[in-house]
N, C-alpha and C. Protein backbone atom coordinates (compact mmCIF):
# COMPACT_ATOMS: atom_id res chain seq x y z
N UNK A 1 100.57 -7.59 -47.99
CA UNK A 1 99.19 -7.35 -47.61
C UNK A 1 98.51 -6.44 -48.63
N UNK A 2 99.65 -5.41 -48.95
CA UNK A 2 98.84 -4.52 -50.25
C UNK A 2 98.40 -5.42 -51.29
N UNK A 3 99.09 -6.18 -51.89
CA UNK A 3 98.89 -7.08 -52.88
C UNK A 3 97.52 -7.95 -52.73
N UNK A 4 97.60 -8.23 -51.24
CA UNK A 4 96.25 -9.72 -51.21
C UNK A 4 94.75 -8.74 -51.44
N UNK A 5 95.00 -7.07 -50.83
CA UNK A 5 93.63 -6.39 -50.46
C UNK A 5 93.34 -6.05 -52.22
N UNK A 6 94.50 -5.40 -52.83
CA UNK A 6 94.37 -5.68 -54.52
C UNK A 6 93.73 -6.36 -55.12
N UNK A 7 93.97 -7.58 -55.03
CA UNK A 7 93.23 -8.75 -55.89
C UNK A 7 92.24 -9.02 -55.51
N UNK A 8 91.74 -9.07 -53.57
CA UNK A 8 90.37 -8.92 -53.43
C UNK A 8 89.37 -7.68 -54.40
N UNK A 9 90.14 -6.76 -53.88
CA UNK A 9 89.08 -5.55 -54.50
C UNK A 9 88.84 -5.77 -55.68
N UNK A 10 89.64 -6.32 -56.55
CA UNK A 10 89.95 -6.49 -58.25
C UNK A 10 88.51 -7.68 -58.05
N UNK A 11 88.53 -8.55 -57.19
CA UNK A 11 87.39 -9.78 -57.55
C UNK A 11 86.45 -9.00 -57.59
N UNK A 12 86.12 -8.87 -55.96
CA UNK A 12 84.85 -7.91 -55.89
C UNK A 12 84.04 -6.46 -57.06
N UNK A 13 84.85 -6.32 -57.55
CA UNK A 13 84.79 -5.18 -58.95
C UNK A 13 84.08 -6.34 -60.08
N UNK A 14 84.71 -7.66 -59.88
CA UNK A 14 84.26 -8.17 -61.26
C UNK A 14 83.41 -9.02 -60.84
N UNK A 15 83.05 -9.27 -59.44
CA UNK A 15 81.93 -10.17 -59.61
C UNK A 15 80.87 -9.12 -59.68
N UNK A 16 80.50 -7.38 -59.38
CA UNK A 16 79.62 -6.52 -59.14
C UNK A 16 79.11 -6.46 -60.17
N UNK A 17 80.77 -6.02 -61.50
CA UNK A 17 80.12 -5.98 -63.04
C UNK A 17 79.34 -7.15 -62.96
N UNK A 18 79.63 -8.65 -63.06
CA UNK A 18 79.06 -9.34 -64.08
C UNK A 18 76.99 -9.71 -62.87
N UNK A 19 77.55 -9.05 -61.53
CA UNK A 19 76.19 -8.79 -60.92
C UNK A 19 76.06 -10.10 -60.34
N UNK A 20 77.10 -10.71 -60.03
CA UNK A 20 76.95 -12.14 -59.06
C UNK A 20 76.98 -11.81 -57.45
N UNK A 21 75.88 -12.43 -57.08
CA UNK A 21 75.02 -11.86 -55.57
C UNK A 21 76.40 -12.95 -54.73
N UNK A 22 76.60 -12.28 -53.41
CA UNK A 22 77.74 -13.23 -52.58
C UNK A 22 76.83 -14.50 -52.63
N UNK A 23 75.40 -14.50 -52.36
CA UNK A 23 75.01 -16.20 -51.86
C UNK A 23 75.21 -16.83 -53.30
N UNK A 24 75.52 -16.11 -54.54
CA UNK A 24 75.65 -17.40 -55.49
C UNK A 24 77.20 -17.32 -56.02
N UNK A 25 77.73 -16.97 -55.25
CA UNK A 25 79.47 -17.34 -55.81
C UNK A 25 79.57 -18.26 -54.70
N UNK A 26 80.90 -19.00 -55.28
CA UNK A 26 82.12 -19.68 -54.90
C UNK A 26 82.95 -19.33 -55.10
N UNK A 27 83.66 -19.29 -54.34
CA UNK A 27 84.83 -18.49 -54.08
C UNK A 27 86.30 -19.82 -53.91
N UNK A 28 86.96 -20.16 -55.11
CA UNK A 28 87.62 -20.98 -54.86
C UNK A 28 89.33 -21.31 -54.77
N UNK A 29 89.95 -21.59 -53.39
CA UNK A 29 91.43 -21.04 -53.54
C UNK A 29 92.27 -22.33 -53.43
N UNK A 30 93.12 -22.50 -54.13
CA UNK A 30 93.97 -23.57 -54.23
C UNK A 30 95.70 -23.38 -53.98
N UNK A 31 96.14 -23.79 -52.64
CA UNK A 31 96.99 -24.00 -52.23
C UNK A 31 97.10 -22.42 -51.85
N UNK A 32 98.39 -21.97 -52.03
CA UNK A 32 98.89 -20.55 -51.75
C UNK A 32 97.69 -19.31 -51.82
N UNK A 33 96.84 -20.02 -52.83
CA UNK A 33 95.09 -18.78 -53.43
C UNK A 33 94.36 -19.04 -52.85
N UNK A 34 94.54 -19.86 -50.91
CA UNK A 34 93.50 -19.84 -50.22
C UNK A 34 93.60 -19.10 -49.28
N UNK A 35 94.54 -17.94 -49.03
CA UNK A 35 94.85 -16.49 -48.21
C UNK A 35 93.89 -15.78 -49.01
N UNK A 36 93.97 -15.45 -50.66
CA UNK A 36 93.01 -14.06 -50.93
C UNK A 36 91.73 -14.84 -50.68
N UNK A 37 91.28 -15.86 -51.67
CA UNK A 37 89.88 -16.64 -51.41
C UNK A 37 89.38 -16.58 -50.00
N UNK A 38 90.07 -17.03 -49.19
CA UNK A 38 89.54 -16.90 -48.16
C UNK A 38 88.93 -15.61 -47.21
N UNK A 39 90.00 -14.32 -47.46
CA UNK A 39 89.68 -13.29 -47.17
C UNK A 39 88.52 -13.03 -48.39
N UNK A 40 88.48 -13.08 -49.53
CA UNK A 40 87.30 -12.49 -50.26
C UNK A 40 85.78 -13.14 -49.75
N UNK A 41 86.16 -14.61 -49.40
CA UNK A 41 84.83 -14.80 -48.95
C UNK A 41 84.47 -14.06 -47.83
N UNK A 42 85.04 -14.10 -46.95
CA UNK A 42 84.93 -14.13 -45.56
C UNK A 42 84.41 -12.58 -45.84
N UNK A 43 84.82 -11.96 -46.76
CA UNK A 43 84.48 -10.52 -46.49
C UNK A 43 83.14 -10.38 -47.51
N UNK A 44 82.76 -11.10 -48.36
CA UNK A 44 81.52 -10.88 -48.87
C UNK A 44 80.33 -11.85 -48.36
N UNK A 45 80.43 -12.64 -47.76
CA UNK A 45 79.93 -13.65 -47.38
C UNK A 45 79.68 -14.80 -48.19
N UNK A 46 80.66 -14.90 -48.89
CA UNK A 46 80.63 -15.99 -50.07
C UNK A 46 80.67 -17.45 -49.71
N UNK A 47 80.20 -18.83 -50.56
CA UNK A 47 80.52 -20.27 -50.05
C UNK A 47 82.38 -20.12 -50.48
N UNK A 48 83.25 -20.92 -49.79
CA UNK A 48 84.25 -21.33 -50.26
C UNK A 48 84.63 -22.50 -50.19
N UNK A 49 85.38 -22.68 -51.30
CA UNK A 49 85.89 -24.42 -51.51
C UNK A 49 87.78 -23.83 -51.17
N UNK A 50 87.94 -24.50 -50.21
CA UNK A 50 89.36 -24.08 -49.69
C UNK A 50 90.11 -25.57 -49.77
N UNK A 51 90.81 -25.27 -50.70
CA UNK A 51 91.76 -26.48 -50.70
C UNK A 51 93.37 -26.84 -50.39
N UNK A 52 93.61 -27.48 -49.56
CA UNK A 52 95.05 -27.46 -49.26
C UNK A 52 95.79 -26.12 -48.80
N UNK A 53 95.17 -25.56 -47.45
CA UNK A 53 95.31 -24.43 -46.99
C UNK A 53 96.10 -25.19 -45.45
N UNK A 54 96.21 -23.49 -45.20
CA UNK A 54 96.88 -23.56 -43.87
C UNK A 54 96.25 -22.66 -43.06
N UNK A 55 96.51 -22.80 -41.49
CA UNK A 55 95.69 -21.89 -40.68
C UNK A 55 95.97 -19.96 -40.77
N UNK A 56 97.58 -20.07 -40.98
CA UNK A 56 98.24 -18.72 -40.77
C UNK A 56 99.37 -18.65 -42.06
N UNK A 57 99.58 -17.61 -42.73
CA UNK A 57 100.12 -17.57 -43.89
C UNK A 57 101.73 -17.48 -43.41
N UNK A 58 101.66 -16.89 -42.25
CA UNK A 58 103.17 -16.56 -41.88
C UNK A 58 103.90 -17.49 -41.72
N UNK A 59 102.84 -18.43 -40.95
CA UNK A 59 104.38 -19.84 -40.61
C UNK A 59 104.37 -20.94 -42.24
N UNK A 60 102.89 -20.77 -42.52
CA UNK A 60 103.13 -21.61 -43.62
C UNK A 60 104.35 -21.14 -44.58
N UNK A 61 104.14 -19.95 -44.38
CA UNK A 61 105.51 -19.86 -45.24
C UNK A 61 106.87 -19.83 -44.47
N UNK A 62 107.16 -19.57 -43.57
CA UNK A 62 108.15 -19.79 -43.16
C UNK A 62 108.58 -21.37 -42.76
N UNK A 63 107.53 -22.10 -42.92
CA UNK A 63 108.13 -23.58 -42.30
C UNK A 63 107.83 -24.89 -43.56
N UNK A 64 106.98 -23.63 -44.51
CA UNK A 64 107.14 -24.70 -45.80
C UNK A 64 108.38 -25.45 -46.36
N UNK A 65 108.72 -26.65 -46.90
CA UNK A 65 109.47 -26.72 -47.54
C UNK A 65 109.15 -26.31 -49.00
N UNK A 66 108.26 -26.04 -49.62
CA UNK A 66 108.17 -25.42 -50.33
C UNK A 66 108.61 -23.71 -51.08
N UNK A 67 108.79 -23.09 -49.73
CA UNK A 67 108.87 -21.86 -49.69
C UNK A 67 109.93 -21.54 -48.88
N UNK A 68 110.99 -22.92 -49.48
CA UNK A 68 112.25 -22.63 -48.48
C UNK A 68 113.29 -21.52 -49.05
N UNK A 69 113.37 -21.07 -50.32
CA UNK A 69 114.01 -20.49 -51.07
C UNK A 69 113.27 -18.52 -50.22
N UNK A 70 112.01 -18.49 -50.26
CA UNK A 70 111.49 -17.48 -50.04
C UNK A 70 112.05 -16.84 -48.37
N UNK A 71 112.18 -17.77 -47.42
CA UNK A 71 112.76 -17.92 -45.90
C UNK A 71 114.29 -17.43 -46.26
N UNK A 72 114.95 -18.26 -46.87
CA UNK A 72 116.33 -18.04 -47.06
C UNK A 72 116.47 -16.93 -47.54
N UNK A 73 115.72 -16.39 -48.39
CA UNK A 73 116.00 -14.82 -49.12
C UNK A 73 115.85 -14.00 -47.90
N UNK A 74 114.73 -14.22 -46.99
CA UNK A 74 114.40 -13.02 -46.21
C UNK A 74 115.38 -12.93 -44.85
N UNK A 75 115.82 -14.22 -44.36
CA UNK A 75 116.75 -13.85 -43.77
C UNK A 75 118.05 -13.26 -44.11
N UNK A 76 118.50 -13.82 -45.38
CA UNK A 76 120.03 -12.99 -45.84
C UNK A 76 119.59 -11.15 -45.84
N UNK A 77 118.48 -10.99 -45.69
CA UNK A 77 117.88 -9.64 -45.81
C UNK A 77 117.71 -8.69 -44.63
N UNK A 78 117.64 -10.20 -43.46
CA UNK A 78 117.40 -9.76 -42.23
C UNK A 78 116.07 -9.82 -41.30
N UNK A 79 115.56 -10.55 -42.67
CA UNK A 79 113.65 -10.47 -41.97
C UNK A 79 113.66 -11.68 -41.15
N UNK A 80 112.41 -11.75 -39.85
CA UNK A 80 112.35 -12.61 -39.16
C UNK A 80 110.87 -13.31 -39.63
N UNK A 81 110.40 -14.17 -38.78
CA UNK A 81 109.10 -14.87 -39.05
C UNK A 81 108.39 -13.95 -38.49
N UNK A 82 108.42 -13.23 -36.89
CA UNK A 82 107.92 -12.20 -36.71
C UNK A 82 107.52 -10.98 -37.52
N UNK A 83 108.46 -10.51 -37.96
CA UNK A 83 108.37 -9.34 -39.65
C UNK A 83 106.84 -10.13 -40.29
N UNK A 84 107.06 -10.94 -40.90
CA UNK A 84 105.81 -11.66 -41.94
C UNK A 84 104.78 -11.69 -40.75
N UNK A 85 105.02 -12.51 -39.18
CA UNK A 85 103.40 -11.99 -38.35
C UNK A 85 103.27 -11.14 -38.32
N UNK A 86 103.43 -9.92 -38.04
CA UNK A 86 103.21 -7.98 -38.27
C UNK A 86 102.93 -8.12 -39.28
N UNK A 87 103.09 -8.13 -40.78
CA UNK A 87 102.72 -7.74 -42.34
C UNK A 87 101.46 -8.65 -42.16
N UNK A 88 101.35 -9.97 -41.71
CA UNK A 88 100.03 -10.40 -42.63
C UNK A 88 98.93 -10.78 -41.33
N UNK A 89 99.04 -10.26 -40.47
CA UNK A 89 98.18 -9.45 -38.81
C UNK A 89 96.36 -9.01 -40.09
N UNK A 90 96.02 -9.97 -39.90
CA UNK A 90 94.48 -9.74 -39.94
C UNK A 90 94.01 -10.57 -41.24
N UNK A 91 95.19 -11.10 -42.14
CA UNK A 91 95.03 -11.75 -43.54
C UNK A 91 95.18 -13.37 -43.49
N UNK A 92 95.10 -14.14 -42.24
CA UNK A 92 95.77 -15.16 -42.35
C UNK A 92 94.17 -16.25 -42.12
N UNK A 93 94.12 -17.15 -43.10
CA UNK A 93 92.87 -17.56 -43.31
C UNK A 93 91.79 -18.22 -42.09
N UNK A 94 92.76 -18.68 -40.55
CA UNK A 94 91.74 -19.00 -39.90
C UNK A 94 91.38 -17.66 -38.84
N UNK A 95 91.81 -16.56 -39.29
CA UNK A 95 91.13 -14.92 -38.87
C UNK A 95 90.07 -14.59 -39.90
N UNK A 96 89.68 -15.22 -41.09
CA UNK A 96 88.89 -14.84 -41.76
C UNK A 96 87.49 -15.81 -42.07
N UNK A 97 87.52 -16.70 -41.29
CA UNK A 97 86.23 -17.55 -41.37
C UNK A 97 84.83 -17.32 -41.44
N UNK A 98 84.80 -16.45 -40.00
CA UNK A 98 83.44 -15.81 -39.12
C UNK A 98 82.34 -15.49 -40.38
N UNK A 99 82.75 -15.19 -41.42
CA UNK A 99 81.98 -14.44 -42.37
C UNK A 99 81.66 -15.44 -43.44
N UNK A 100 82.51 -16.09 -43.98
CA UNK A 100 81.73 -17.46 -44.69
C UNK A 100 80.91 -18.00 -44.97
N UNK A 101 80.18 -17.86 -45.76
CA UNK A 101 78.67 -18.69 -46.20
C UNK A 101 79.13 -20.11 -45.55
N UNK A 102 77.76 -20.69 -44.77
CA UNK A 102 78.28 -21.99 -44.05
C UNK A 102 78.35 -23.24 -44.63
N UNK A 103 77.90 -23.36 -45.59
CA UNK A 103 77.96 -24.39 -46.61
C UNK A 103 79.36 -24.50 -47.25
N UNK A 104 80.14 -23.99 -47.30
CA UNK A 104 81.69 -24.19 -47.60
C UNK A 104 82.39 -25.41 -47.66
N UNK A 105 83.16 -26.03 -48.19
CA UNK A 105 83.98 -26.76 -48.19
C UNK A 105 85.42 -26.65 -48.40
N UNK A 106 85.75 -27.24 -47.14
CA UNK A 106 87.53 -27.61 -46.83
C UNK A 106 88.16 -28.77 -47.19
N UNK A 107 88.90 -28.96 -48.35
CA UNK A 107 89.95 -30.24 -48.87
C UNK A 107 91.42 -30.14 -47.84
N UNK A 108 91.33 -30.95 -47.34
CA UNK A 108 92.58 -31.19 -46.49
C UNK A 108 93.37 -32.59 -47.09
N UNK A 109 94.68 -32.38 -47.47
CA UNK A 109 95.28 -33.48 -47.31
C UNK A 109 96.18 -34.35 -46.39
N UNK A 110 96.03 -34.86 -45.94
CA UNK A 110 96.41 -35.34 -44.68
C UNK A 110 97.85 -36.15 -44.25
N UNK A 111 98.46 -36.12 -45.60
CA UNK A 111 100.17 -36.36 -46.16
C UNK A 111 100.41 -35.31 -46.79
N UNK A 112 100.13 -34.26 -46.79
CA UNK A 112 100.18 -32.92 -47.35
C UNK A 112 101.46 -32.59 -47.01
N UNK A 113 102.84 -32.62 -47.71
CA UNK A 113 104.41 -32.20 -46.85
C UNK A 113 104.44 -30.67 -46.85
N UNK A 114 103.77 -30.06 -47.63
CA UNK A 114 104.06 -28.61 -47.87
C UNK A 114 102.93 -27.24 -46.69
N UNK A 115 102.24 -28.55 -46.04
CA UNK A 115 101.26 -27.61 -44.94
C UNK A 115 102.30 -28.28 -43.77
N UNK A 116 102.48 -27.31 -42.88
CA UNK A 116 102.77 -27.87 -41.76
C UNK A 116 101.93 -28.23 -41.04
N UNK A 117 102.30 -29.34 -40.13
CA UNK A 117 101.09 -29.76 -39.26
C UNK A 117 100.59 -29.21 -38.29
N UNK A 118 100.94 -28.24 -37.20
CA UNK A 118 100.25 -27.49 -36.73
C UNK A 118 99.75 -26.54 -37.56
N UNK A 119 100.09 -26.17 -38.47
CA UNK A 119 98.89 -25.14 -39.63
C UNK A 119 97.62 -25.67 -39.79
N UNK A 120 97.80 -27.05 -39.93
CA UNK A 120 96.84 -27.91 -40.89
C UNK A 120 96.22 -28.03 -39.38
N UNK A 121 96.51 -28.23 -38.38
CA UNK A 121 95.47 -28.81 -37.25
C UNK A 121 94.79 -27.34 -36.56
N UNK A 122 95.59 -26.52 -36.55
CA UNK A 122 94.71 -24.94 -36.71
C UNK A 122 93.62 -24.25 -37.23
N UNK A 123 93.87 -25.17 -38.49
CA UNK A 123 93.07 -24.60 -39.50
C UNK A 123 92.08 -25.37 -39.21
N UNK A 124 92.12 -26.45 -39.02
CA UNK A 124 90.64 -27.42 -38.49
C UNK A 124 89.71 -27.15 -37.38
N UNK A 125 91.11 -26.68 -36.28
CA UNK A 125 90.23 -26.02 -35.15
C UNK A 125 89.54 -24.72 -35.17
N UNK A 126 89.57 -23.69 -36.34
CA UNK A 126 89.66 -22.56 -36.49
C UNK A 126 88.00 -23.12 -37.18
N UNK A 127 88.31 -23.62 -38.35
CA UNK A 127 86.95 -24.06 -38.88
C UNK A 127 85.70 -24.68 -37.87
N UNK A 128 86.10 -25.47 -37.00
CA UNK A 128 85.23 -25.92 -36.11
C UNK A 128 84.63 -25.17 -35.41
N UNK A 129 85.45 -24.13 -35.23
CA UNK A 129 85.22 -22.90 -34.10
C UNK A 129 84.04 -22.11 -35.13
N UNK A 130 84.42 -21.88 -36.20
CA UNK A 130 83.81 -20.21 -36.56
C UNK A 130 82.58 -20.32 -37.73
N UNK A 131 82.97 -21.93 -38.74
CA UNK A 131 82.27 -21.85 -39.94
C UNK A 131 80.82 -23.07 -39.61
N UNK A 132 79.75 -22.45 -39.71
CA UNK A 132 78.68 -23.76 -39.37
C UNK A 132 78.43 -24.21 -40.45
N UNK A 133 78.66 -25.59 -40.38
CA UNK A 133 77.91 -26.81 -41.31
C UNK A 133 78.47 -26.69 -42.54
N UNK A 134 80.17 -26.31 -42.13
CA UNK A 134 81.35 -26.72 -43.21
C UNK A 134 81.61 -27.92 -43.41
N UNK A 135 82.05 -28.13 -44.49
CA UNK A 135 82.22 -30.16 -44.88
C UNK A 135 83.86 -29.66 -44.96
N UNK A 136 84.07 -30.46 -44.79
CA UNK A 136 85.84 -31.03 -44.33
C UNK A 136 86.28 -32.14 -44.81
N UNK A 137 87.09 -32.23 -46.08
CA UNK A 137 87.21 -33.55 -46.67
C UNK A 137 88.66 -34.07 -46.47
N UNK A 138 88.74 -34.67 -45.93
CA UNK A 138 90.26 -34.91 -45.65
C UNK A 138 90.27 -36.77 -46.25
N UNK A 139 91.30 -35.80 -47.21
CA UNK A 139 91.74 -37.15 -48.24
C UNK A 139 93.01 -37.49 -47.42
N UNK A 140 93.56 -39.06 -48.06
CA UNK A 140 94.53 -40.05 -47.71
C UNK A 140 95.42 -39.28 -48.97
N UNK A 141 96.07 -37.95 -48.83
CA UNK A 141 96.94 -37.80 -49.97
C UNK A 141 97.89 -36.27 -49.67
N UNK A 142 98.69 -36.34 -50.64
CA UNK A 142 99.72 -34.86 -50.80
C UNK A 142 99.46 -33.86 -51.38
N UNK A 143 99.90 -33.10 -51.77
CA UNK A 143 99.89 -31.75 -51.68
C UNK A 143 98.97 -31.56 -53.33
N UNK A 144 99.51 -32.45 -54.34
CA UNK A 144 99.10 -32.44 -55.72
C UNK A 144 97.65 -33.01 -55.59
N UNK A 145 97.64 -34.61 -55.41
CA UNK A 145 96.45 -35.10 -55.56
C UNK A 145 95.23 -34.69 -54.94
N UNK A 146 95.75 -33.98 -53.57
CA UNK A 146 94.71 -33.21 -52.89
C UNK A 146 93.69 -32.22 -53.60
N UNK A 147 94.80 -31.10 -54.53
CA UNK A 147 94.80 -29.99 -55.58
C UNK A 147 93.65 -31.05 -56.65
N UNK A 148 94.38 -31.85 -56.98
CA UNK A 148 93.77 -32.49 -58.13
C UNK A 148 92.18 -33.26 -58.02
N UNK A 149 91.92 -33.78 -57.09
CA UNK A 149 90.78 -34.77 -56.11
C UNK A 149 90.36 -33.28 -56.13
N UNK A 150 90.60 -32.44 -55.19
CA UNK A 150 89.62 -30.88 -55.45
C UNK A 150 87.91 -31.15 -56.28
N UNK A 151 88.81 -31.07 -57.59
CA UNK A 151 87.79 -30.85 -59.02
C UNK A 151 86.38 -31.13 -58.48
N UNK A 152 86.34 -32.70 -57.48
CA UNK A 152 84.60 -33.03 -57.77
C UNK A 152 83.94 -32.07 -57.18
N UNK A 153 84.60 -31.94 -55.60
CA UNK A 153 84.11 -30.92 -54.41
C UNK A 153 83.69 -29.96 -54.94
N UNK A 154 84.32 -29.13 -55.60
CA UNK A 154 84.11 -28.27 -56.73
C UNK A 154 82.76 -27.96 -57.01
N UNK A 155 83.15 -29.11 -58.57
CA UNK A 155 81.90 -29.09 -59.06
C UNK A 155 80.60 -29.51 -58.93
N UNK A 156 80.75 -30.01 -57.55
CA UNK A 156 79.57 -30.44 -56.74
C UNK A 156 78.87 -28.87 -55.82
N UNK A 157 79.55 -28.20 -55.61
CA UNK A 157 79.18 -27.12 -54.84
C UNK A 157 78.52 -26.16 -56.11
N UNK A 158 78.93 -26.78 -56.95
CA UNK A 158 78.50 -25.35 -58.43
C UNK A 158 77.12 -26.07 -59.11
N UNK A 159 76.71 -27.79 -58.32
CA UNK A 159 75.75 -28.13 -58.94
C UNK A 159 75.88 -28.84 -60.31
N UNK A 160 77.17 -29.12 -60.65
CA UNK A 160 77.82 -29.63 -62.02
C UNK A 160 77.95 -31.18 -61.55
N UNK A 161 77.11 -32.23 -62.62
CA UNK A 161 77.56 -33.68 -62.10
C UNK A 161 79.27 -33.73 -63.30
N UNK A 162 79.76 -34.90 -62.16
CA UNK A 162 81.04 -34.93 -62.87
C UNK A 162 80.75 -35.29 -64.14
N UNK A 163 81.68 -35.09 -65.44
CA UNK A 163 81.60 -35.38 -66.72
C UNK A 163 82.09 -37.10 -66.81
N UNK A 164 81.66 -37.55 -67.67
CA UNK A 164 82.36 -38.56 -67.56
C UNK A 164 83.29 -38.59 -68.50
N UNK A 165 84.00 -39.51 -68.13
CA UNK A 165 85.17 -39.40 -69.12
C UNK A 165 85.34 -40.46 -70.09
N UNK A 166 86.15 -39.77 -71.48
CA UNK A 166 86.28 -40.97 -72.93
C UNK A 166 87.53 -41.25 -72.23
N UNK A 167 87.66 -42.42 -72.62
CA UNK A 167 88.93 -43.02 -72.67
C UNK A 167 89.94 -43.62 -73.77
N UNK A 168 90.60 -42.97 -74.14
CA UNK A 168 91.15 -43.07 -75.46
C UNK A 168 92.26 -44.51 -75.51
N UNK A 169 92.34 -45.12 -76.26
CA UNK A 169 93.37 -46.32 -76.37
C UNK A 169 93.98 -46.06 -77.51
N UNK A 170 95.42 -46.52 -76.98
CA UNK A 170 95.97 -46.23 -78.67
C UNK A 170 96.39 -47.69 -78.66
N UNK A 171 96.62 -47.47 -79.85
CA UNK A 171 96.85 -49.15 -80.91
C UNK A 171 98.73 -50.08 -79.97
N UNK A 172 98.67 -51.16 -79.80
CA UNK A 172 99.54 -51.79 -79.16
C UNK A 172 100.59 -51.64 -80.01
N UNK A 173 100.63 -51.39 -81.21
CA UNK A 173 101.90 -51.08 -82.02
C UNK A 173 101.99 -49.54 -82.02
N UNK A 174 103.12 -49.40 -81.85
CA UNK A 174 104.75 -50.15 -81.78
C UNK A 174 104.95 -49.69 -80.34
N UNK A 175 104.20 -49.54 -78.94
CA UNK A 175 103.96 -48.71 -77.97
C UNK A 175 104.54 -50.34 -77.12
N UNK A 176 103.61 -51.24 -77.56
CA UNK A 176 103.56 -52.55 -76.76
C UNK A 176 104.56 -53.97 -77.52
N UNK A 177 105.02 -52.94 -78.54
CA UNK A 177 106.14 -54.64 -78.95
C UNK A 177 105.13 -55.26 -80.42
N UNK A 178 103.78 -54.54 -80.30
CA UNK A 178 103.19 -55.50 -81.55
C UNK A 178 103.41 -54.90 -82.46
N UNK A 179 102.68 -56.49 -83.84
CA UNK A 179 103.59 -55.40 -85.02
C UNK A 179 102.34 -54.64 -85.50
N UNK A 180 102.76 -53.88 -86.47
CA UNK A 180 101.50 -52.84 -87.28
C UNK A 180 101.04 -53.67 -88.66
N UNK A 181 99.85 -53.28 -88.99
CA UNK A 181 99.49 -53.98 -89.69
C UNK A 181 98.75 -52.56 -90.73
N UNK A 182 99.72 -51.50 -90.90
CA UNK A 182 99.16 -50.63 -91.54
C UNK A 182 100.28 -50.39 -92.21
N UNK A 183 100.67 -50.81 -93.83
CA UNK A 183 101.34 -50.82 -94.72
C UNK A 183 102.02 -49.53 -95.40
N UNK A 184 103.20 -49.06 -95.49
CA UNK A 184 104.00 -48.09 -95.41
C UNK A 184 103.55 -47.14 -96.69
């Protein structure tokens, strides 16, 4: 918990320097970086783009398979799941909504293996409950493409049209079996 209030304060310091007002940030957290994001918005009143989150940090981590190595350490240690609810008691992202600029957006993936599913259906009810006239995008995908699909949501909330993209081709030799016709 010391650590998450750290890196908030550390944002808040640098969005003051560079003089960015809460209604014009985004505040954006991806996967595990939607516990601080979320608390930083929630506490400045910032928009957030929350992607591939969970309702409560404690079980997500304890029931991740992702974060099965992190569980196993803490029990050979002696810690319970309880221990992590006491430590992260006020930090867990659907306790931090209420404050949210309401225009926000939530990426959910909906084959997501690394959110558990009561996290993920928490977190929906938590949003329904607290954030007005949040968009909720729930893609047909996992844990990566979710992360990755992100980008437009994104840059749609920042007012950025997507870039389009070059598409580079390389030559069918020697990639595809043809021959080269560029002399040694």
């Amino acid at each position: 918990m010391q650590a998450l209030r750290g890196l908030v304060l550390d944002a808040e310091r640098l969005l003051q320097k560079r003089k960015v007002k809460a209604e014009n940030a985004v505040i954006v957290g991806l996967s595990v970086g939607t516990y601080p994001a979320t608390y930083l918005a929630n506490r400045i009143g910032a928009r957030l783009c929350s992607v591939a989150s969970a309702d409560r940090a404690d079980v997500a981590i304890w029931e991740s398979p992702a974060t099965r190595i992190v569980k196993h350490r803490a029990l050979k240690k002696g810690f319970r799941l309880a221990h992590y609810s006491e430590l992260l008691q006020g930090s867990h992202p659907a306790q931090n909504l209420s404050g949210i600029a309401p225009n926000s957006v939530f990426v959910v993936g909906q084959r997501d293996p690394y959110i558990p599913p009561d996290c993920n259906k928490g977190l929906l009810q938590a949003i329904a409950k607290h954030v007005r006239g949040a968009q909720v995008v729930k893609l047909d995908a996992g844990h990566f493409k979710t992360l990755t699909a992100s980008g437009r949501y994104q840059r749609a909330m920042l007012g950025i049209e997507a870039m389009r993209r070059k598409i580079w081709r390389m030559p069918s030799w020697p990639f595809r079996g043809g021959e080269s016709t560029a002399s040694p």
